[in-house]
N, C-alpha and C. Protein backbone atom coordinates (compact mmCIF):
# COMPACT_ATOMS: atom_id res chain seq x y z
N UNK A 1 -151.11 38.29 -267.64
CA UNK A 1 -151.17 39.72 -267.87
C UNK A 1 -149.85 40.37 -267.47
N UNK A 2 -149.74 41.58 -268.09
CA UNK A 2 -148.08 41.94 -267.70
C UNK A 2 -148.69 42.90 -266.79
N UNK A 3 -147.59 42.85 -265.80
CA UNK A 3 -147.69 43.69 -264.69
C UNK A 3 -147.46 44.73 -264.45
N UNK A 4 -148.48 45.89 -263.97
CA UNK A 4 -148.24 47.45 -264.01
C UNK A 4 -146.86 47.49 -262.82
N UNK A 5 -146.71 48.97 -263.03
CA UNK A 5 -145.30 49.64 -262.52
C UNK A 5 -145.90 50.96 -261.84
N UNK A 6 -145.97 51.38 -260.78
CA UNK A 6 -146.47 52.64 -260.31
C UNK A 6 -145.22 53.15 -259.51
N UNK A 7 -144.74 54.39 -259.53
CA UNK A 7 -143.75 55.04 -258.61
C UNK A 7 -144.00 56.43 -257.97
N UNK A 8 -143.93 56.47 -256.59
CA UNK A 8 -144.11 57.34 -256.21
C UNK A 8 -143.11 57.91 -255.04
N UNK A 9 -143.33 58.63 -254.08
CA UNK A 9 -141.71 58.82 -252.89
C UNK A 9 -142.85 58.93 -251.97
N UNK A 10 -142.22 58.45 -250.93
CA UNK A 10 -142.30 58.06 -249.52
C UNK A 10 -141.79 59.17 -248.30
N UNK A 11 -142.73 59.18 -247.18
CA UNK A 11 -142.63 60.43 -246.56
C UNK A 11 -143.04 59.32 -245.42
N UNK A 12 -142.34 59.93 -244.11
CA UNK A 12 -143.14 60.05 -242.40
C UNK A 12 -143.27 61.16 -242.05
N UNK A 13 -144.26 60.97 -240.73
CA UNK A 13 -144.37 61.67 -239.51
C UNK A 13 -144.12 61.33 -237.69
N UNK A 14 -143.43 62.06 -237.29
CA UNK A 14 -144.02 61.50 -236.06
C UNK A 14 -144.71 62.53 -234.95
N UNK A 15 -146.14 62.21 -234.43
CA UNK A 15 -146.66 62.74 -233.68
C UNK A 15 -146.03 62.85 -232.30
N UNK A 16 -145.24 63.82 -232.01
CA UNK A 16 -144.59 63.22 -230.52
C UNK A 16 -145.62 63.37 -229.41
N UNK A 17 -146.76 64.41 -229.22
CA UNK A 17 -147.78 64.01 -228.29
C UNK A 17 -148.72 62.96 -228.45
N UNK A 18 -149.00 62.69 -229.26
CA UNK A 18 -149.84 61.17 -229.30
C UNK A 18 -148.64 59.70 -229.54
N UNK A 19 -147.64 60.16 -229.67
CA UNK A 19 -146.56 59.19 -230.08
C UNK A 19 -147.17 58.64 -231.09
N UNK A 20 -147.33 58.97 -232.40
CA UNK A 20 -147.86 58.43 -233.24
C UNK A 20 -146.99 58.34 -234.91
N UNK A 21 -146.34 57.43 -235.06
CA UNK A 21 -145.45 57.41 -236.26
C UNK A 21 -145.87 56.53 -237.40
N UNK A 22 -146.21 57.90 -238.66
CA UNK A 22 -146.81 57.19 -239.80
C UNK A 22 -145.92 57.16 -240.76
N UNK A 23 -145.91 56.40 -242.05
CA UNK A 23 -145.42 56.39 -243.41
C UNK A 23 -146.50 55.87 -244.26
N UNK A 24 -145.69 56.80 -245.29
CA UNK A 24 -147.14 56.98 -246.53
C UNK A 24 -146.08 57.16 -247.61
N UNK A 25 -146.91 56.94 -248.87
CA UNK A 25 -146.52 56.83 -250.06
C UNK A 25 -147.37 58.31 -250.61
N UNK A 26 -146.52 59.29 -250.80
CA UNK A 26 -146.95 60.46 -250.97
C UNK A 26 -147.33 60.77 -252.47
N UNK A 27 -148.65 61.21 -252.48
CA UNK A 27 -149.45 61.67 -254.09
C UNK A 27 -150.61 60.04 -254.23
N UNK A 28 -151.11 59.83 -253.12
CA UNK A 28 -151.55 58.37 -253.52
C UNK A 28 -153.02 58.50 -252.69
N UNK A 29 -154.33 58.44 -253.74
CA UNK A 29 -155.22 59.05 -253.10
C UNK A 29 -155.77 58.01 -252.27
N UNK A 30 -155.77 58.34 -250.77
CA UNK A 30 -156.55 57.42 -249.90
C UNK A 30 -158.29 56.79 -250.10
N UNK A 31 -158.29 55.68 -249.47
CA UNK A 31 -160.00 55.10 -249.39
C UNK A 31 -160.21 54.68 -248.37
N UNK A 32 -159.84 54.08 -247.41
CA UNK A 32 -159.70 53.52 -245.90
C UNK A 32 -158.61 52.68 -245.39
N UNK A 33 -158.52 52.38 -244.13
CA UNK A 33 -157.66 51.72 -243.67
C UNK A 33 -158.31 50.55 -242.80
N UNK A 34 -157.08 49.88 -242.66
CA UNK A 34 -157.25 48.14 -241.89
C UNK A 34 -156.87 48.49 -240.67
N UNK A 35 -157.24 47.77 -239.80
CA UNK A 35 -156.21 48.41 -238.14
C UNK A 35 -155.73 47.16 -238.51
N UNK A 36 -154.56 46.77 -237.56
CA UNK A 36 -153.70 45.40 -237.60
C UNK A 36 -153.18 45.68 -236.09
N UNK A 37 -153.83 45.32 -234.50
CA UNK A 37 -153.25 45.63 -233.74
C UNK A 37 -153.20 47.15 -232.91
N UNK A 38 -152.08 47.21 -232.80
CA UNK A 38 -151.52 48.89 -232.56
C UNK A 38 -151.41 49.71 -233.87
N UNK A 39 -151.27 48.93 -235.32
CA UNK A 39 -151.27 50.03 -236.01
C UNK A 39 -152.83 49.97 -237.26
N UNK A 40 -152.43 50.90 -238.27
CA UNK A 40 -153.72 51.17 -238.82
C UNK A 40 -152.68 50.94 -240.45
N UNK A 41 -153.23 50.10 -241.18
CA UNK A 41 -152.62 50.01 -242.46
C UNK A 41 -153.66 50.53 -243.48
N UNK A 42 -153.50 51.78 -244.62
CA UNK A 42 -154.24 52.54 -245.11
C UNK A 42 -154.05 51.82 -246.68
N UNK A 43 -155.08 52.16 -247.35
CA UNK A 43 -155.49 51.63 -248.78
C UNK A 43 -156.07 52.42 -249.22
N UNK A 44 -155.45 52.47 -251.05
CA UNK A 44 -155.74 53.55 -251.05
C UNK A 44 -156.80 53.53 -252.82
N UNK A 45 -156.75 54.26 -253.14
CA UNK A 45 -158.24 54.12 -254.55
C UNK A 45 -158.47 52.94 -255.31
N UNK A 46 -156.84 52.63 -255.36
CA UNK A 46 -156.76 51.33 -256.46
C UNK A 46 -156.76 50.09 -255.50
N UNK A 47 -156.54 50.27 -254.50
CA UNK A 47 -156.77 49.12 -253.64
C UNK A 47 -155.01 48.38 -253.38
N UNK A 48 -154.33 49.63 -253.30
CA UNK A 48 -152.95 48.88 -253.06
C UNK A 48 -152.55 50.04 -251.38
N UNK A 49 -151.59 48.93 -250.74
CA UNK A 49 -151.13 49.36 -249.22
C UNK A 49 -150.66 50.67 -249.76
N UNK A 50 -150.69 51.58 -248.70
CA UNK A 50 -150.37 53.26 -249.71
C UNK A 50 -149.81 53.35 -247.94
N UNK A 51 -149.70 53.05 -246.64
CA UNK A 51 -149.10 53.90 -245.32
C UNK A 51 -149.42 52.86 -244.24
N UNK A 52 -148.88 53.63 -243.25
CA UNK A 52 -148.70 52.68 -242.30
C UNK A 52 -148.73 53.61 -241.00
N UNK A 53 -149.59 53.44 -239.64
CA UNK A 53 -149.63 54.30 -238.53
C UNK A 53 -149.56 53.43 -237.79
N UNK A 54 -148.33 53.48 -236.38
CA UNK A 54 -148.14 52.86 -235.32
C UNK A 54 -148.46 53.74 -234.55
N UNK A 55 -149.32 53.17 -233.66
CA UNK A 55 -149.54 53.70 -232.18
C UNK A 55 -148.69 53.29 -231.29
N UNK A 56 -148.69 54.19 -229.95
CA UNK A 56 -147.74 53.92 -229.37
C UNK A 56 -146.23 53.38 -229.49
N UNK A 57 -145.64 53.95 -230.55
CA UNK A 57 -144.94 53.57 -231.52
C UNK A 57 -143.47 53.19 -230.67
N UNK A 58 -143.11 54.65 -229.69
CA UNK A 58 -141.80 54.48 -228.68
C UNK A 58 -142.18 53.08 -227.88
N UNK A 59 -142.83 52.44 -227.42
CA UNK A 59 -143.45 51.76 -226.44
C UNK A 59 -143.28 50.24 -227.26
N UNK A 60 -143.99 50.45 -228.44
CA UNK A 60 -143.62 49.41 -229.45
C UNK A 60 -142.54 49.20 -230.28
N UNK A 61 -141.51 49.72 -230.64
CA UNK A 61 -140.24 50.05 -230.84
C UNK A 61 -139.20 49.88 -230.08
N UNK A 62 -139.32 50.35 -228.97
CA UNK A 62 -138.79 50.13 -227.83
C UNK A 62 -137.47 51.33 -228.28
N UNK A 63 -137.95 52.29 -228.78
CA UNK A 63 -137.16 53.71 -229.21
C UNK A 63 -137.64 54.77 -228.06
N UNK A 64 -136.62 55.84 -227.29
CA UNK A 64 -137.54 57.15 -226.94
C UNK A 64 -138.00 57.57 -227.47
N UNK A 65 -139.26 58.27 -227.26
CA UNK A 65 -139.98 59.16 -228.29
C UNK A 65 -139.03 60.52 -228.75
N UNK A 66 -138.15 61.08 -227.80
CA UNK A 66 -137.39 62.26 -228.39
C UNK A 66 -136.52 61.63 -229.26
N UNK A 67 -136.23 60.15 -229.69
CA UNK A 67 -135.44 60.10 -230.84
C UNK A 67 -136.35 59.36 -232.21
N UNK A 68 -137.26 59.44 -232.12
CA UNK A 68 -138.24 59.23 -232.92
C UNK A 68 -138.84 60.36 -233.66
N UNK A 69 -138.28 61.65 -233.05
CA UNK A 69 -138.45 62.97 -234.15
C UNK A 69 -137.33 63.10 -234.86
N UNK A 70 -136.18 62.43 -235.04
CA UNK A 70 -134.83 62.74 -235.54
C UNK A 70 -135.11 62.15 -236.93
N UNK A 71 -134.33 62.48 -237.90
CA UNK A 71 -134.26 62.21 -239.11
C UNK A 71 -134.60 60.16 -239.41
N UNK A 72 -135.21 60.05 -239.98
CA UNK A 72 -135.89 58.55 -240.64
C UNK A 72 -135.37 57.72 -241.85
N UNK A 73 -134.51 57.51 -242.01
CA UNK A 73 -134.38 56.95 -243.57
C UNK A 73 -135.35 55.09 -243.69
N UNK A 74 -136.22 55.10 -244.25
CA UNK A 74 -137.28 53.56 -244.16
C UNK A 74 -137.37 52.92 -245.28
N UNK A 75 -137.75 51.69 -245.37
CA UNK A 75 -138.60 51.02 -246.41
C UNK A 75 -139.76 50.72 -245.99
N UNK A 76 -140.84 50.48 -246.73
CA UNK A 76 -141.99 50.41 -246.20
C UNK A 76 -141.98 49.41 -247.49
N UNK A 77 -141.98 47.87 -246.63
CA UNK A 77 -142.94 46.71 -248.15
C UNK A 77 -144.40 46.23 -247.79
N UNK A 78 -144.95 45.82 -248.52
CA UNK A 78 -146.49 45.58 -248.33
C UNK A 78 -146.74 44.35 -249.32
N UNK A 79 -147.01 43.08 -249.10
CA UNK A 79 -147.47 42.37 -249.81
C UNK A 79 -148.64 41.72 -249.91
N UNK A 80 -149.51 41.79 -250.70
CA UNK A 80 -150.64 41.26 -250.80
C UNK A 80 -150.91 39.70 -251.51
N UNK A 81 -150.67 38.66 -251.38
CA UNK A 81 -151.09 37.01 -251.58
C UNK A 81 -151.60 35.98 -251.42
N UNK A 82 -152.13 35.33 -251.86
CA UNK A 82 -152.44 34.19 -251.09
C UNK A 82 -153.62 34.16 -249.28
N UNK A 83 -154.42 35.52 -249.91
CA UNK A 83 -155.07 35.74 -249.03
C UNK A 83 -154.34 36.47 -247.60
N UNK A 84 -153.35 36.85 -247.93
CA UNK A 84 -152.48 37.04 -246.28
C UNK A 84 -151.72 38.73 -246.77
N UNK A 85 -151.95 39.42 -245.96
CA UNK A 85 -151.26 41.16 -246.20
C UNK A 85 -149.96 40.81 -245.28
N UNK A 86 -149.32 41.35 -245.49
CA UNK A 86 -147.84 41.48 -245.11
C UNK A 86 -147.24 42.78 -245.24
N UNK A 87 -146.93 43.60 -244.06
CA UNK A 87 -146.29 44.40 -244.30
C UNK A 87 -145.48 44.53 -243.59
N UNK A 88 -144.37 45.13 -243.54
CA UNK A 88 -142.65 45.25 -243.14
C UNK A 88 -142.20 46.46 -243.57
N UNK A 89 -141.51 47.22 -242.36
CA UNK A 89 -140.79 48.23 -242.37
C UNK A 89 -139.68 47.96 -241.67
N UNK A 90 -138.59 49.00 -242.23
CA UNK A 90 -137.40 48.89 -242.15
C UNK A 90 -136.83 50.07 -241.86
N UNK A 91 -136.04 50.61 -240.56
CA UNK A 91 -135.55 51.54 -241.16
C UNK A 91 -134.81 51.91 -239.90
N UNK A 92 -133.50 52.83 -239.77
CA UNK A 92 -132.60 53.28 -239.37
C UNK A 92 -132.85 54.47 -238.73
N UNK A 93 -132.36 54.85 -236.88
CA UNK A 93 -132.35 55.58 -236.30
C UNK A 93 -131.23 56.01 -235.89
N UNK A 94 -130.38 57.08 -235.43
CA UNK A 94 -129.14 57.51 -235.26
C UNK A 94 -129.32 57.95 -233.66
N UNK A 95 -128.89 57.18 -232.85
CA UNK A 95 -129.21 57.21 -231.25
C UNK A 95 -127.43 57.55 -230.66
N UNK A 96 -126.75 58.85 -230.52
CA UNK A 96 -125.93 59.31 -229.59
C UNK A 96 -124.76 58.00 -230.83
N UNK A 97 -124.86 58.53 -231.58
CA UNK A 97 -123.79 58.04 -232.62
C UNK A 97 -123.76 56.22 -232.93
N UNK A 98 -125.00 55.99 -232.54
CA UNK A 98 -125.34 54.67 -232.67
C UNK A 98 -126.25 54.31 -233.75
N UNK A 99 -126.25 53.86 -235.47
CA UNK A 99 -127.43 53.40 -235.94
C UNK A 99 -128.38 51.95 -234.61
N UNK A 100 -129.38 52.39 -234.63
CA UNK A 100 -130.13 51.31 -234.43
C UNK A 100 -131.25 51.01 -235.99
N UNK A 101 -131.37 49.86 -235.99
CA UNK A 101 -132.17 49.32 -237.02
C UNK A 101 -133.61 48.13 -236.34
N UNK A 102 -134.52 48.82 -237.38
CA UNK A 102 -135.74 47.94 -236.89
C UNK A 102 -136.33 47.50 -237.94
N UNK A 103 -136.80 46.11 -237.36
CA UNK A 103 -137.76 45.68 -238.63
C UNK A 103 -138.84 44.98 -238.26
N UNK A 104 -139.77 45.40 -237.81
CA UNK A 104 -141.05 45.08 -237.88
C UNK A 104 -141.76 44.72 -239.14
N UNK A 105 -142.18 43.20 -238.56
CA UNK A 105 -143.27 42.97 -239.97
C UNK A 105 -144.67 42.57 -238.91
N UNK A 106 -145.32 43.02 -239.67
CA UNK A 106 -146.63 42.38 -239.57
C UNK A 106 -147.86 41.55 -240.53
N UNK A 107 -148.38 40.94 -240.28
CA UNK A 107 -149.27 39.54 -240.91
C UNK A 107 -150.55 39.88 -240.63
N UNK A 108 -151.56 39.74 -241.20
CA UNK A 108 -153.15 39.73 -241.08
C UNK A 108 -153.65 39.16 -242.49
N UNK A 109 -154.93 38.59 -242.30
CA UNK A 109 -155.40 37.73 -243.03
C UNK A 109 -155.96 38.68 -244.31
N UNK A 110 -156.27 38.15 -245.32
CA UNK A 110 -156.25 39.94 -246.33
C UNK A 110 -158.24 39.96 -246.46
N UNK A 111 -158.94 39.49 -245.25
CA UNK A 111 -160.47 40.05 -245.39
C UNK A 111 -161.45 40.92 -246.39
N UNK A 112 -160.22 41.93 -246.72
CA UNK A 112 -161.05 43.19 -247.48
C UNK A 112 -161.20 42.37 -248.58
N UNK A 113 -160.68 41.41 -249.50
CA UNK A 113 -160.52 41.05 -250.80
C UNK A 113 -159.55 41.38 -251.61
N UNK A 114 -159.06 42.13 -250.79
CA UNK A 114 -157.69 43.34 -251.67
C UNK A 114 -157.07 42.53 -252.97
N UNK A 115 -156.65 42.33 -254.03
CA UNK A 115 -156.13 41.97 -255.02
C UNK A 115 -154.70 41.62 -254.31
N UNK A 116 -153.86 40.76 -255.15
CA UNK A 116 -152.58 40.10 -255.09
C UNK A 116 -151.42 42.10 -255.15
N UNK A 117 -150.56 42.07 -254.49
CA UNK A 117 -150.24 43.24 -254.80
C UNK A 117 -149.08 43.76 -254.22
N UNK A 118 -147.82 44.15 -254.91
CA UNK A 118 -146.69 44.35 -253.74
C UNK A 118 -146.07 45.64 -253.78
N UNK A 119 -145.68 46.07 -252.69
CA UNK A 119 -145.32 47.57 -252.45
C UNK A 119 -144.03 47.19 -252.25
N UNK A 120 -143.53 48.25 -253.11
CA UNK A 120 -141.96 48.69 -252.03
C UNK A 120 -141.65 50.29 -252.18
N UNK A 121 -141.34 50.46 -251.12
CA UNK A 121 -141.22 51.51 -250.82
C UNK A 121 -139.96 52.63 -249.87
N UNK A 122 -139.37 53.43 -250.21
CA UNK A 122 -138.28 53.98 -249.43
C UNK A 122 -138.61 55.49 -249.45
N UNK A 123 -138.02 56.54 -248.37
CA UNK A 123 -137.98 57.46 -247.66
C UNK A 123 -138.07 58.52 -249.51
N UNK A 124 -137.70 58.34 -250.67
CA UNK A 124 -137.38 58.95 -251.53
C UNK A 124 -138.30 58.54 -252.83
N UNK A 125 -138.12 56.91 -252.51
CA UNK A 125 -138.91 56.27 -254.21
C UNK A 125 -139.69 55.41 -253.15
N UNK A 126 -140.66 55.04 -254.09
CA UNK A 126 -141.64 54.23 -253.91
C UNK A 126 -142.07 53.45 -255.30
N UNK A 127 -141.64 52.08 -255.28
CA UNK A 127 -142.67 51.41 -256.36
C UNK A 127 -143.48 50.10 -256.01
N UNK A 128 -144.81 50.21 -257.21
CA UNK A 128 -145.72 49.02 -256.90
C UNK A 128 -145.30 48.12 -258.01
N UNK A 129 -145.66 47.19 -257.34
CA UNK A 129 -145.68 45.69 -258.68
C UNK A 129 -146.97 44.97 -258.39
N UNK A 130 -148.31 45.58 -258.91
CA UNK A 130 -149.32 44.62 -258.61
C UNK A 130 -149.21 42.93 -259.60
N UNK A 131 -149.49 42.20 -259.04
CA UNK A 131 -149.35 41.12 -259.20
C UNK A 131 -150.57 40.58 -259.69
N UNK A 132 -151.18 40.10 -261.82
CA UNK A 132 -152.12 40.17 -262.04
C UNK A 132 -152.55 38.62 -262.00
């Protein structure tokens, strides 16, 4: 089957009293989320990774939280295969004239049934490549 193309742009937040830093694929209607850990990975109508919420995010980052409200530029990928979710973020902080860069990935077994399915995603564009 040939493979759909979906595009959308990509947005965060960060909660600085709960320390709570999300990314989402903005215009993408939610259905529930997975926890994975400290964070919560959200899915969304069609059944593709649509965001991503870290808890305790400074703590897990190993970022201050006052530089965790500063401007974000990210990728957010999400892969769905072989029974296994994968998701990985990427992205650049500007600390007292210093980029720091992080990349957290995380792994969980794909339980829900979710279809084969891959995200990519940045601070501006966002595209899917479900995989049929």
């Amino acid at each position: 089957m040939k493979e759909r193309l979906l595009k959308g742009k990509g947005e965060w937040d960060y909660d600085y009293r709960y320390d709570t830093l999300f990314f989402k694929v903005k215009d993408r209607k939610y259905r529930n989320s997975l926890e994975m850990g400290n964070l919560v990975v959200d899915i969304d109508s069609e059944n593709f990774v649509v965001g991503l919420q870290i808890f305790s995010a400074s703590k897990f980052l190993g970022i201050p939280k006052l530089h965790l409200r500063e401007d974000v530029q990210f990728q957010l990928n999400a892969k769905i295969d072989k029974g296994i979710i994968q998701v990985s973020l990427a992205f650049n902080i500007k600390i007292r004239n210093h980029i720091i860069q992080k990349n957290p990935i995380f792994v969980q077994p794909n339980t829900e049934g979710l279809p084969n399915s891959q995200l990519l995603c940045k601070t501006n564009n966002c595209t899917f490549v479900p995989s049929m």
